[in-house]
PDB file of N, CA and C in Angstrom:
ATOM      1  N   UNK A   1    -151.263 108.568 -87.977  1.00  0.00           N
ATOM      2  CA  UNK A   1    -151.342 107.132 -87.863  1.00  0.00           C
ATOM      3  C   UNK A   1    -151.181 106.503 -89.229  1.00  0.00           C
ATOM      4  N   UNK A   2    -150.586 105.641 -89.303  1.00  0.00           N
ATOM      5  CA  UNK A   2    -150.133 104.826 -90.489  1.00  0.00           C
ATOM      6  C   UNK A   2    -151.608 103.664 -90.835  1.00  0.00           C
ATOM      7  N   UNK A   3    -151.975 103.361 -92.005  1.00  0.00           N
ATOM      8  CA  UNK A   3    -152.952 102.658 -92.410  1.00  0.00           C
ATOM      9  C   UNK A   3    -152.078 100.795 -92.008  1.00  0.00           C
ATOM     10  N   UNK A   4    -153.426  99.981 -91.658  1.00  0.00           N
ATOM     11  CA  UNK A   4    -153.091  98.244 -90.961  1.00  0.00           C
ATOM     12  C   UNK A   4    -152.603  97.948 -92.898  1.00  0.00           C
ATOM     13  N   UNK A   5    -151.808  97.070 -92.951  1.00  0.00           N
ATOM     14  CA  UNK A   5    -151.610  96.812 -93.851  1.00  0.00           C
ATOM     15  C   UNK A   5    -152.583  95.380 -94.384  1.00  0.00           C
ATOM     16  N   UNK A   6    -152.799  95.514 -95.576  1.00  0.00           N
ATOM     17  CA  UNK A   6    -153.855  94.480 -96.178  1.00  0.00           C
ATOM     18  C   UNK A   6    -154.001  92.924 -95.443  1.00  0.00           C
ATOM     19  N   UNK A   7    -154.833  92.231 -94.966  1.00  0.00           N
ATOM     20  CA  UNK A   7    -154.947  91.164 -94.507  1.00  0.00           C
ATOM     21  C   UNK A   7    -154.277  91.084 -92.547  1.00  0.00           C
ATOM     22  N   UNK A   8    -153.625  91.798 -92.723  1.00  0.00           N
ATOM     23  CA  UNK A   8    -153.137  92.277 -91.258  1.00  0.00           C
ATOM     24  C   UNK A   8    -154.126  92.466 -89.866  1.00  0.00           C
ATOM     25  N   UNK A   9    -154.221  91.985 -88.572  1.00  0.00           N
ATOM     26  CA  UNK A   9    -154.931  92.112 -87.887  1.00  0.00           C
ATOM     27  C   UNK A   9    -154.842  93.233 -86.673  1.00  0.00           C
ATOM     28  N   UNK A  10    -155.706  94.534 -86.377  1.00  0.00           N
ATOM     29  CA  UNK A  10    -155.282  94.972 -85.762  1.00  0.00           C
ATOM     30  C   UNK A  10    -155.175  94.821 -84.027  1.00  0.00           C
ATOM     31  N   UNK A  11    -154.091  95.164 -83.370  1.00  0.00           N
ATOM     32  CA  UNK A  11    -154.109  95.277 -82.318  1.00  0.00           C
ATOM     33  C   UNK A  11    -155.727  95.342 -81.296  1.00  0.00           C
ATOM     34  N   UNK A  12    -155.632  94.470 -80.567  1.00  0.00           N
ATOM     35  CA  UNK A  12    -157.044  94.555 -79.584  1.00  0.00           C
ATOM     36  C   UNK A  12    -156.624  95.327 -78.672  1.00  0.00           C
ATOM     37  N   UNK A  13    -157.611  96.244 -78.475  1.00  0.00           N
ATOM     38  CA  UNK A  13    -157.701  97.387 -77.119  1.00  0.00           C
ATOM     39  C   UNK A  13    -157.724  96.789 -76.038  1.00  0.00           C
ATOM     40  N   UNK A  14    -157.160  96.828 -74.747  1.00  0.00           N
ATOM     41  CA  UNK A  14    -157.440  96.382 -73.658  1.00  0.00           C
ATOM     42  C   UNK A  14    -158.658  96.757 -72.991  1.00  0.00           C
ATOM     43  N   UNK A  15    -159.586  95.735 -72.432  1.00  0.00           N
ATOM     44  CA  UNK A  15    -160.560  96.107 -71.734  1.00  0.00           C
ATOM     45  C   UNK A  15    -160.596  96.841 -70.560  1.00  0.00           C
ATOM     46  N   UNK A  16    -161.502  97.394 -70.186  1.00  0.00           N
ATOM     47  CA  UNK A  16    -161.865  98.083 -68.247  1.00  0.00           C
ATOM     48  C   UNK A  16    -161.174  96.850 -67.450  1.00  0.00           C
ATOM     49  N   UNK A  17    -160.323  97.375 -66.964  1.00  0.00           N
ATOM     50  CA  UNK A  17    -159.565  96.201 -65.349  1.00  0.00           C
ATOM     51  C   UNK A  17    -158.553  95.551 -66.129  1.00  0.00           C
ATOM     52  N   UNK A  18    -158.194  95.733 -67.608  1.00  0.00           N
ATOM     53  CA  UNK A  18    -156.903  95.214 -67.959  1.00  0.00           C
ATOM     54  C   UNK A  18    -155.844  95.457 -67.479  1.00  0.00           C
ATOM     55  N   UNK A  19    -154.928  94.645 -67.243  1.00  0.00           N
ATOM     56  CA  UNK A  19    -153.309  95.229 -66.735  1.00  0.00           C
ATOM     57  C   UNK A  19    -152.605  96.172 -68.002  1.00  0.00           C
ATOM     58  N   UNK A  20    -151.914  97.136 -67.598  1.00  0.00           N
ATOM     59  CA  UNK A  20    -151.328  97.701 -68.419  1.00  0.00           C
ATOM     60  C   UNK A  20    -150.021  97.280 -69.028  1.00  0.00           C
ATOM     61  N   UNK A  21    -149.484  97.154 -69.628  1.00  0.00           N
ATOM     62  CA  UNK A  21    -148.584  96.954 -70.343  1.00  0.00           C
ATOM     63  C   UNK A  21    -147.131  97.352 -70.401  1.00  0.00           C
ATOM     64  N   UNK A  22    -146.658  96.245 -69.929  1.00  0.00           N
ATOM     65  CA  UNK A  22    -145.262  96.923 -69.393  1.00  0.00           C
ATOM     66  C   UNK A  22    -144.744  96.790 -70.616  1.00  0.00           C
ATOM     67  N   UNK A  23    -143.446  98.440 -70.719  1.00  0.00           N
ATOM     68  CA  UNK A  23    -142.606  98.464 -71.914  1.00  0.00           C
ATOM     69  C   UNK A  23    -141.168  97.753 -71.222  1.00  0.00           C
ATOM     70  N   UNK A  24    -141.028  97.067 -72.503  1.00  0.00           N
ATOM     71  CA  UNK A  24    -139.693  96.398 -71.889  1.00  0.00           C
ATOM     72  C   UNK A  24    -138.527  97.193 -72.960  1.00  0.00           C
ATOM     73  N   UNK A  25    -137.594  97.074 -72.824  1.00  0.00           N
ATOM     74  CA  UNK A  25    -136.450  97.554 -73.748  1.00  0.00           C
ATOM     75  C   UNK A  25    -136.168  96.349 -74.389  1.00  0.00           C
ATOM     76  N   UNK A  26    -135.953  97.062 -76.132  1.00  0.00           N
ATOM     77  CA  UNK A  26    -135.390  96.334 -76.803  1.00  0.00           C
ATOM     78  C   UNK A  26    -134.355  95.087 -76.601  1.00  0.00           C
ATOM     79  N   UNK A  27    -134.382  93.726 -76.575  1.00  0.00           N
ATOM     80  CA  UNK A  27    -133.472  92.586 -76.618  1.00  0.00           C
ATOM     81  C   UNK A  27    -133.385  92.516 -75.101  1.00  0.00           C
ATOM     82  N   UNK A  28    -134.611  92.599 -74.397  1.00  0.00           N
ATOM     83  CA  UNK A  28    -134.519  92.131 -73.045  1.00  0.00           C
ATOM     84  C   UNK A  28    -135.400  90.734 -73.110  1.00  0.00           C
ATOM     85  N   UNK A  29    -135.157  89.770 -71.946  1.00  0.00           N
ATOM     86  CA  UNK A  29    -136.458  88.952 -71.799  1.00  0.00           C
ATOM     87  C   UNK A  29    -136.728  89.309 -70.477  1.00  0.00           C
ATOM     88  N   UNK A  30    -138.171  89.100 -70.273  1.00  0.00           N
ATOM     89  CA  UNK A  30    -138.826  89.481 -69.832  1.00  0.00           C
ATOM     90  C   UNK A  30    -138.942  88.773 -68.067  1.00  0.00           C
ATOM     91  N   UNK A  31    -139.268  89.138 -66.894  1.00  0.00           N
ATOM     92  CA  UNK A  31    -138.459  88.113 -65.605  1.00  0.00           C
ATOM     93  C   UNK A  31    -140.361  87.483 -65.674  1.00  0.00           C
ATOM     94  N   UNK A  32    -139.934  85.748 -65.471  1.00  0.00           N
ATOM     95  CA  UNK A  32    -140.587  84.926 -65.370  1.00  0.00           C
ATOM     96  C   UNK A  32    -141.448  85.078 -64.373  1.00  0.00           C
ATOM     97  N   UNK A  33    -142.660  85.326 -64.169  1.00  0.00           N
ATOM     98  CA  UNK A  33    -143.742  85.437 -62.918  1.00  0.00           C
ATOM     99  C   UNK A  33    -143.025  84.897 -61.887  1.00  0.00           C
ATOM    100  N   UNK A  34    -142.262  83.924 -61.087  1.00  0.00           N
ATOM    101  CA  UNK A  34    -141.964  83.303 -60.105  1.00  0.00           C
ATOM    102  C   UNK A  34    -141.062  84.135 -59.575  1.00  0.00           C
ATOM    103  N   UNK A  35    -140.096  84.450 -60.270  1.00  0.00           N
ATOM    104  CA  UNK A  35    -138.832  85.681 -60.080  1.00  0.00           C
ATOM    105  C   UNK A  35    -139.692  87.276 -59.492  1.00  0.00           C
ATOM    106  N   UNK A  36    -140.633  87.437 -60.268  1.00  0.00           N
ATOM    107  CA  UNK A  36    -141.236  88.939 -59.830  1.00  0.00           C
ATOM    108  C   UNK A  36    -141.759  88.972 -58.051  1.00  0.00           C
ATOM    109  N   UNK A  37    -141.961  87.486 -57.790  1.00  0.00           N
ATOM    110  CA  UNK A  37    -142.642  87.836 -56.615  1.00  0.00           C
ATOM    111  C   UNK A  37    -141.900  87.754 -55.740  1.00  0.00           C
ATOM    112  N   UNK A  38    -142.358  88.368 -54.116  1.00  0.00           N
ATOM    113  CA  UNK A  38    -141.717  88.051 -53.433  1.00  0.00           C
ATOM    114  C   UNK A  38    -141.486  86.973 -52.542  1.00  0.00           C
ATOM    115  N   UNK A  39    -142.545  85.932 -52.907  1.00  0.00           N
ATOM    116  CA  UNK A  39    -142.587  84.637 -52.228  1.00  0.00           C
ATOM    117  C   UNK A  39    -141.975  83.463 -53.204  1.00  0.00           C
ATOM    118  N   UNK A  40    -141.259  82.396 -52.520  1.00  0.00           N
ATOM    119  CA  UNK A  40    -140.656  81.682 -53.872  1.00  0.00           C
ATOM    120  C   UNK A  40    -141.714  80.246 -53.957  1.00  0.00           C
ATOM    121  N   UNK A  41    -141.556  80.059 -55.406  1.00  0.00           N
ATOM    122  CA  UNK A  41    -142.797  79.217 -56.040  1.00  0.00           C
ATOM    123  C   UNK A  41    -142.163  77.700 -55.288  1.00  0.00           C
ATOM    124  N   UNK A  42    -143.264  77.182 -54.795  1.00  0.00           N
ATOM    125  CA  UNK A  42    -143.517  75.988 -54.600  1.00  0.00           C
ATOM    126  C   UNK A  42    -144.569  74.540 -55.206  1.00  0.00           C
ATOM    127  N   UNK A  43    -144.089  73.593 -55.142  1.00  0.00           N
ATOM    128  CA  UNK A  43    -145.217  72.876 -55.836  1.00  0.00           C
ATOM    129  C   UNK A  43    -146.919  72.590 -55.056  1.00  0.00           C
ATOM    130  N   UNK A  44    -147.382  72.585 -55.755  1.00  0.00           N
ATOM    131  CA  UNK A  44    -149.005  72.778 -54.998  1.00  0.00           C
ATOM    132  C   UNK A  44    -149.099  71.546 -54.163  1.00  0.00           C
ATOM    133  N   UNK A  45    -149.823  71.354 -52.972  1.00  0.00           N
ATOM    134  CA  UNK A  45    -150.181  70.075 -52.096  1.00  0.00           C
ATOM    135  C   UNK A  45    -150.673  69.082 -53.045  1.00  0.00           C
ATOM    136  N   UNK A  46    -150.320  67.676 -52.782  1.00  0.00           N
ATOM    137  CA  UNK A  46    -151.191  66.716 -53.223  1.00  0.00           C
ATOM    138  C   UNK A  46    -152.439  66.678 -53.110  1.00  0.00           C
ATOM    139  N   UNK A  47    -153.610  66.304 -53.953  1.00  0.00           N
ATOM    140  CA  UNK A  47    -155.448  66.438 -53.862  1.00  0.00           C
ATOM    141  C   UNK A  47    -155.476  65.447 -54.269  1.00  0.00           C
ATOM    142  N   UNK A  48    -156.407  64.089 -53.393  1.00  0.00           N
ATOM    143  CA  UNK A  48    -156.915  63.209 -53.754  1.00  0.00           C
ATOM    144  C   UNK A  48    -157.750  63.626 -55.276  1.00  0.00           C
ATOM    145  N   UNK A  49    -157.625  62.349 -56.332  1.00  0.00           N
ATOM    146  CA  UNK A  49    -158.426  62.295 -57.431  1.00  0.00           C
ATOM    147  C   UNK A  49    -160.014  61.875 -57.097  1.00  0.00           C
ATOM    148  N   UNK A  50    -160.160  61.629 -55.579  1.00  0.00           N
ATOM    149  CA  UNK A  50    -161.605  61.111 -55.538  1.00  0.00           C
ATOM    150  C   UNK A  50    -162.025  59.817 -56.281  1.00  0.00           C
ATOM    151  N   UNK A  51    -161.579  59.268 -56.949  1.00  0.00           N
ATOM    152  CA  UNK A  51    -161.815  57.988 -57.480  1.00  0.00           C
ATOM    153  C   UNK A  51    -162.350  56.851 -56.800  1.00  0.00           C
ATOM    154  N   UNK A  52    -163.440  56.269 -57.138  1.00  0.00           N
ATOM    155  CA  UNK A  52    -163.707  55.772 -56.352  1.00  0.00           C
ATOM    156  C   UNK A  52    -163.269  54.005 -56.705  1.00  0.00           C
ATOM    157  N   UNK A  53    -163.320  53.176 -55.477  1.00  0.00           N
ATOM    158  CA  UNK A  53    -162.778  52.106 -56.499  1.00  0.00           C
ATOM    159  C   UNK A  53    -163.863  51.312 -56.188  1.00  0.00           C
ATOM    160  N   UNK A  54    -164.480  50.283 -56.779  1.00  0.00           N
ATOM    161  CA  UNK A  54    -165.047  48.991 -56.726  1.00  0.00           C
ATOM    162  C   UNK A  54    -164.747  48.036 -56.388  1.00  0.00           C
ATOM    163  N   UNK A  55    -164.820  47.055 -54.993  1.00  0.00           N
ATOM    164  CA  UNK A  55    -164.667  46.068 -54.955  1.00  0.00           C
ATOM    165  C   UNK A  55    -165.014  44.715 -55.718  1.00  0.00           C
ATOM    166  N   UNK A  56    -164.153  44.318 -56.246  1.00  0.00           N
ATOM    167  CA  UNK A  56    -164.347  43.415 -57.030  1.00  0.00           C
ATOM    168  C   UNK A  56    -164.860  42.247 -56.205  1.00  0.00           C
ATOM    169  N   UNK A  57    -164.038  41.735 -55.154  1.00  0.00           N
ATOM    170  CA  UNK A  57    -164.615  40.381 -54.064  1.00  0.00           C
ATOM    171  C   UNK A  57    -163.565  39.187 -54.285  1.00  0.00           C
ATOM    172  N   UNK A  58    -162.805  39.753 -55.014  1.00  0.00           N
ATOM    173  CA  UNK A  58    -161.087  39.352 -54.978  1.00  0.00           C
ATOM    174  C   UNK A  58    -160.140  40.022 -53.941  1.00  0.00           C
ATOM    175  N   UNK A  59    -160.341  38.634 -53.153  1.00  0.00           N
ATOM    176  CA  UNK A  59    -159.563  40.223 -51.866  1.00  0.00           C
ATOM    177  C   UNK A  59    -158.115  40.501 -52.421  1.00  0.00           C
ATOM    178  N   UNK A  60    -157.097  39.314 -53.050  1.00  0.00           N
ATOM    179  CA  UNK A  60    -155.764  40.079 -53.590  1.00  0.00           C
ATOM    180  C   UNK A  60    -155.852  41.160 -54.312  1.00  0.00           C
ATOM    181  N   UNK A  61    -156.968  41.300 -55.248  1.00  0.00           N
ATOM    182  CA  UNK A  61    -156.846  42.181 -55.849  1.00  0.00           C
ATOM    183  C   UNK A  61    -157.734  43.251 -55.492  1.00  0.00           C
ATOM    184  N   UNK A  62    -158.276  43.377 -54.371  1.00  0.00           N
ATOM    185  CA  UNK A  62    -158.907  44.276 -53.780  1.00  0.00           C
ATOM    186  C   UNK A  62    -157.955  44.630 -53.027  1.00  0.00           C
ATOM    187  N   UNK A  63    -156.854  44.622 -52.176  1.00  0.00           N
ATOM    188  CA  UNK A  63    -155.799  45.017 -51.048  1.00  0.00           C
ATOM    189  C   UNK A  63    -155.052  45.825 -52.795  1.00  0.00           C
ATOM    190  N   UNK A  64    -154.969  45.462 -53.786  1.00  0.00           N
ATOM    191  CA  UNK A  64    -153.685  46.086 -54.533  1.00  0.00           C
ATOM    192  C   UNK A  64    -155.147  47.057 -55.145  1.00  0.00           C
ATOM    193  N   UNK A  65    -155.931  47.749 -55.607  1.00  0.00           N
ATOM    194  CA  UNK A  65    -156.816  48.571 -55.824  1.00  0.00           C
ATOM    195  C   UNK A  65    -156.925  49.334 -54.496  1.00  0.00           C
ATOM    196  N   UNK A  66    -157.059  48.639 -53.512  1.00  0.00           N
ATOM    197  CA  UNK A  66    -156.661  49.855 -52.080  1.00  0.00           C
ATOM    198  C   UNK A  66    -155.762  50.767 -52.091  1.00  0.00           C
ATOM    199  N   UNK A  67    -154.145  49.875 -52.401  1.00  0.00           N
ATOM    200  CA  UNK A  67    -152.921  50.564 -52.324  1.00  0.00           C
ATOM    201  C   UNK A  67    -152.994  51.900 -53.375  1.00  0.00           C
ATOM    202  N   UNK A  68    -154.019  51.987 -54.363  1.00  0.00           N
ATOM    203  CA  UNK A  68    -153.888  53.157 -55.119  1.00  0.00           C
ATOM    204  C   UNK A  68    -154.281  54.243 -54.638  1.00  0.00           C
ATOM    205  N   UNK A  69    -154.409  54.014 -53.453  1.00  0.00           N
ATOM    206  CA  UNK A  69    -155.176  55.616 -52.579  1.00  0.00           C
ATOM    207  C   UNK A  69    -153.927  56.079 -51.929  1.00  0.00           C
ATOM    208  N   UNK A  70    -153.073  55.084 -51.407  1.00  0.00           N
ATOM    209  CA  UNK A  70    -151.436  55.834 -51.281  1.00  0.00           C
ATOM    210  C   UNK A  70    -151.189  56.934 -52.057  1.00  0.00           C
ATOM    211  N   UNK A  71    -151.094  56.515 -53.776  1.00  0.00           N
ATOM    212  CA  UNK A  71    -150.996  58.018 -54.048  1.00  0.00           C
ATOM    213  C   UNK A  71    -151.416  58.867 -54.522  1.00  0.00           C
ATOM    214  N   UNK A  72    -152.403  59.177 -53.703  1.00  0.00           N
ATOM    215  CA  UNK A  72    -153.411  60.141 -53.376  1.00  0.00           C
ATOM    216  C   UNK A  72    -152.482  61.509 -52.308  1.00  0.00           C
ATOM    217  N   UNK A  73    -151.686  60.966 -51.572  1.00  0.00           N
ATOM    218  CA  UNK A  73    -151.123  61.593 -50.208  1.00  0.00           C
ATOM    219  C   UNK A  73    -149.606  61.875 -50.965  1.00  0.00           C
ATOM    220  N   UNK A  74    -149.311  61.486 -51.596  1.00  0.00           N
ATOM    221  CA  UNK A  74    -147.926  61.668 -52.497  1.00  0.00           C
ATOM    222  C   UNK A  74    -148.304  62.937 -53.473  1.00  0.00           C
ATOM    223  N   UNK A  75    -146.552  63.392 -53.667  1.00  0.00           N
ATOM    224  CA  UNK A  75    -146.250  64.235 -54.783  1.00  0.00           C
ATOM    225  C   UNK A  75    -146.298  63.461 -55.914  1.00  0.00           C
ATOM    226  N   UNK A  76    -146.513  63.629 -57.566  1.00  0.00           N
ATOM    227  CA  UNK A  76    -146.411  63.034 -58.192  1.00  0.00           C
ATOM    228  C   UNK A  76    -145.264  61.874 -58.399  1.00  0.00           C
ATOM    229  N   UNK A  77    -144.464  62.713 -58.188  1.00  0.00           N
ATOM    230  CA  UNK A  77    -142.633  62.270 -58.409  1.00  0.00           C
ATOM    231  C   UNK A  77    -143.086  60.372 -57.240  1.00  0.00           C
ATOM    232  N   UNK A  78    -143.846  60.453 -56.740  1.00  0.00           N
ATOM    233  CA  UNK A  78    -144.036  59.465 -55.627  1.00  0.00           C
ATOM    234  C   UNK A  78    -144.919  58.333 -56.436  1.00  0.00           C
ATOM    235  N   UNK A  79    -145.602  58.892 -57.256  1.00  0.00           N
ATOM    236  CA  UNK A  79    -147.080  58.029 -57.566  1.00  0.00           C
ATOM    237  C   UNK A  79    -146.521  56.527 -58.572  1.00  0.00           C
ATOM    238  N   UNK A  80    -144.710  56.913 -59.465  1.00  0.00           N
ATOM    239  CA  UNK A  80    -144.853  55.529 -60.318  1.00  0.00           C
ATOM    240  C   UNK A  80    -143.962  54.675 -59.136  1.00  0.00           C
ATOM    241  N   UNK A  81    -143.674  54.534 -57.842  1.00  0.00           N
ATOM    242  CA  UNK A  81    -143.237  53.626 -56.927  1.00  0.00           C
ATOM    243  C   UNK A  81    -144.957  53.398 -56.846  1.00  0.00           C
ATOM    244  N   UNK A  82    -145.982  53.473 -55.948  1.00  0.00           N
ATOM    245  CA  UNK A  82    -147.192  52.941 -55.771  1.00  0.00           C
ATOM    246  C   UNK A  82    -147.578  51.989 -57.071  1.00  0.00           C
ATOM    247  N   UNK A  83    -147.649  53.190 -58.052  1.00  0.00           N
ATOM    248  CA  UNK A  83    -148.654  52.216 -59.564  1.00  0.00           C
ATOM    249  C   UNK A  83    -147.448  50.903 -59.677  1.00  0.00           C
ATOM    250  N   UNK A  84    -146.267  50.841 -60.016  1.00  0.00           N
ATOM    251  CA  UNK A  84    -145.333  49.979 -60.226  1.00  0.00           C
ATOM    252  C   UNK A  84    -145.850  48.474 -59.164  1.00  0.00           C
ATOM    253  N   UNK A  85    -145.700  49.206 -57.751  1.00  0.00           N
ATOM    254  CA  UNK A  85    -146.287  48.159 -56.658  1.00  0.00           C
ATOM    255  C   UNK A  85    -147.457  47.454 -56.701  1.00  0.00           C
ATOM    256  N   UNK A  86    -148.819  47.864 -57.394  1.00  0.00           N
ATOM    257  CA  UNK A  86    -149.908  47.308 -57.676  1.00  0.00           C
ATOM    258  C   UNK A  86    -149.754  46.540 -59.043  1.00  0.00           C
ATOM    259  N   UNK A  87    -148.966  47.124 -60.021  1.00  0.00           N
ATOM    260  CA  UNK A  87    -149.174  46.432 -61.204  1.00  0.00           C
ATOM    261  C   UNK A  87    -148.349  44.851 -60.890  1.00  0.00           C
ATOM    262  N   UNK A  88    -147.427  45.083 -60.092  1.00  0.00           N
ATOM    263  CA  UNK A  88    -146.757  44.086 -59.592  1.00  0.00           C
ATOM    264  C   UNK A  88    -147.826  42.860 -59.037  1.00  0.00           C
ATOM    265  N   UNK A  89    -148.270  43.421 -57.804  1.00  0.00           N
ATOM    266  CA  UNK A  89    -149.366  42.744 -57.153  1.00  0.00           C
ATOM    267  C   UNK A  89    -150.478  42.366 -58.006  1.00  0.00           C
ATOM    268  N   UNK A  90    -150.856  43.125 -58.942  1.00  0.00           N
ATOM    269  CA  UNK A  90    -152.472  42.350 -59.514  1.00  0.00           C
ATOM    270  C   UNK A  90    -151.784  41.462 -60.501  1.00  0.00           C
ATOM    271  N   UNK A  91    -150.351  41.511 -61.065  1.00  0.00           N
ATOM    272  CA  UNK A  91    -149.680  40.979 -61.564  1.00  0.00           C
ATOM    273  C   UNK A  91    -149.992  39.297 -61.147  1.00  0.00           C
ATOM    274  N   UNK A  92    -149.144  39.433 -59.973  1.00  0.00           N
ATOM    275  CA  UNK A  92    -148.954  38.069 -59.115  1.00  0.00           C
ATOM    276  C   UNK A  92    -150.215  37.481 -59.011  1.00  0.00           C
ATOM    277  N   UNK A  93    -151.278  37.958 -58.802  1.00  0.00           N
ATOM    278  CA  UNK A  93    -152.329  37.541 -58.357  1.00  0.00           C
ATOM    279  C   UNK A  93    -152.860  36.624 -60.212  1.00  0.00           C
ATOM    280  N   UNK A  94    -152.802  37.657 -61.042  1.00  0.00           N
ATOM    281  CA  UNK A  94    -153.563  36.888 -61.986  1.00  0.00           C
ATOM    282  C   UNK A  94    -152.614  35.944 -62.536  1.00  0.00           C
ATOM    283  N   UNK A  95    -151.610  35.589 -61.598  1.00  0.00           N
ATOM    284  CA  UNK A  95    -150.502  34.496 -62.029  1.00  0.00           C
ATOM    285  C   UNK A  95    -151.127  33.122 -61.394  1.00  0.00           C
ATOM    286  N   UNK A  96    -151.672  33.688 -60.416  1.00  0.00           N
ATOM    287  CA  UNK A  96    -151.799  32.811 -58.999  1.00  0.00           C
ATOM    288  C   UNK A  96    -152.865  31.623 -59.635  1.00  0.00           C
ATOM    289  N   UNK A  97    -154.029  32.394 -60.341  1.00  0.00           N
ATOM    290  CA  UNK A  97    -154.834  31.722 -61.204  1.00  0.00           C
ATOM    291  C   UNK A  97    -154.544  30.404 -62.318  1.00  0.00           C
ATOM    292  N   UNK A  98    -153.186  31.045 -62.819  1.00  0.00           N
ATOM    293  CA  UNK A  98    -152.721  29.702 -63.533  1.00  0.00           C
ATOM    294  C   UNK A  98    -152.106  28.367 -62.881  1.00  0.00           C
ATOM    295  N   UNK A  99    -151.900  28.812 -61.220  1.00  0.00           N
ATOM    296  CA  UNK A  99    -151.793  27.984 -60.019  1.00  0.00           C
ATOM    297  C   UNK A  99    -152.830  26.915 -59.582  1.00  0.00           C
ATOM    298  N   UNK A 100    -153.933  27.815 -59.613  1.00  0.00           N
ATOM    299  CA  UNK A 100    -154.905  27.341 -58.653  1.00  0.00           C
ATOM    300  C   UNK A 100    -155.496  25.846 -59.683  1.00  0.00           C
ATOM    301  N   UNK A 101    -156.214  24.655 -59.111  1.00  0.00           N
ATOM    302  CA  UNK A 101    -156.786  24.004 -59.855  1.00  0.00           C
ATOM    303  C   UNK A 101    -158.348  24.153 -60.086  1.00  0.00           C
ATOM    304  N   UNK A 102    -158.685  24.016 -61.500  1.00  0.00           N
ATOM    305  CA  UNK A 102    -160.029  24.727 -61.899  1.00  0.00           C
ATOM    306  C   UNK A 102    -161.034  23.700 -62.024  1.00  0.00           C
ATOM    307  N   UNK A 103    -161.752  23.456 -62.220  1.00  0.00           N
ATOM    308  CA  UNK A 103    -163.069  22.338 -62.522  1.00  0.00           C
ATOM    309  C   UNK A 103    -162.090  21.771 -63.950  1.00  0.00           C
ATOM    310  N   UNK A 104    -162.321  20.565 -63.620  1.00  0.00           N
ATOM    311  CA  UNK A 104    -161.878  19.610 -64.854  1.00  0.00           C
ATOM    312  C   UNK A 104    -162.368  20.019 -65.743  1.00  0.00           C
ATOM    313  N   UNK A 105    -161.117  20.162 -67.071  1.00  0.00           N
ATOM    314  CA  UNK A 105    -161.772  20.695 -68.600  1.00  0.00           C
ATOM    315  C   UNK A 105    -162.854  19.995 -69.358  1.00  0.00           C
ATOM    316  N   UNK A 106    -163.609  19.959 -69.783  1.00  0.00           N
ATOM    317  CA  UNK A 106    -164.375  19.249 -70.508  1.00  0.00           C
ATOM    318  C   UNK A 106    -164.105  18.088 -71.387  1.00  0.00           C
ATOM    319  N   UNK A 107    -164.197  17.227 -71.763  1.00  0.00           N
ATOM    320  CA  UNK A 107    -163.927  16.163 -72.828  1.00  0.00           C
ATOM    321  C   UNK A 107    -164.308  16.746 -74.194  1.00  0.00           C
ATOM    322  N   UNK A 108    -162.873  16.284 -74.836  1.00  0.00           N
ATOM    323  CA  UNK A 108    -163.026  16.891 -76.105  1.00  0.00           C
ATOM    324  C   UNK A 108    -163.427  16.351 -76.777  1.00  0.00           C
ATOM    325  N   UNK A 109    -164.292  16.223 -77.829  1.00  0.00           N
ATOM    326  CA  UNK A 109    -165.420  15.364 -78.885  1.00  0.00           C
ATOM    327  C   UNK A 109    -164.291  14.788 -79.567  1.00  0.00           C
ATOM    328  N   UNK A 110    -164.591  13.239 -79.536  1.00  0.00           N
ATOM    329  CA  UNK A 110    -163.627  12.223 -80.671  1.00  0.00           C
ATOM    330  C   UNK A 110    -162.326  11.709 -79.566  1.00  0.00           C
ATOM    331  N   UNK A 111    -162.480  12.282 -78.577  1.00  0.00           N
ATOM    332  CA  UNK A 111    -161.150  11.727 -78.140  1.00  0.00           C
ATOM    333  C   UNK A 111    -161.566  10.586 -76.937  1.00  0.00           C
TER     334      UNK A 111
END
């Protein structure tokens, strides 16, 4: 056996229940886990994030905080049509505000 050379780290032993170590030949790469098996890789089901939401008591903007549970049931590739649709909607809504008429502004001192 040849001595580790100075500052050099040696090789870790594999533990009890380690996989063994496949030799590959020189200037091969190696086949990607998905390729080895015999089932072909698919993307995992959608899982609700569980999030819970708060009603605020704004119902516009309580119906567009609803719509975010849509994508919950979606693939990702699905989720920026939903977010796009709410940002839209809470959009409109806090537009709606510069619509609505508010309690008369106050009188401004001196005028």
């Amino acid at each position: 056996m040849s001595e580790p050379m100075e500052g050099a780290r040696p090789e870790p032993e594999p533990g009890p229940g380690a996989p063994a170590a496949v030799a590959e030949a020189p200037g091969t790469v190696p086949e990607p886990p998905s390729e080895r098996s015999s089932e072909p890789a698919r993307p995992a089901d959608p899982v609700p994030l569980g999030v819970t939401r708060t009603p605020t008591g704004v119902a516009e903007v309580d119906a567009q905080l609803e719509r975010l549970a849509d994508a919950d049931h979606l693939a990702a590739s699905g989720h920026l049509e939903v977010y796009e649709d709410v940002h839209r909607g809470l959009r409109d809504a806090l537009t709606a505000l510069d619509r609505r008429p508010g309690p008369p502004a106050p009188p401004t001192p001196g005028a």
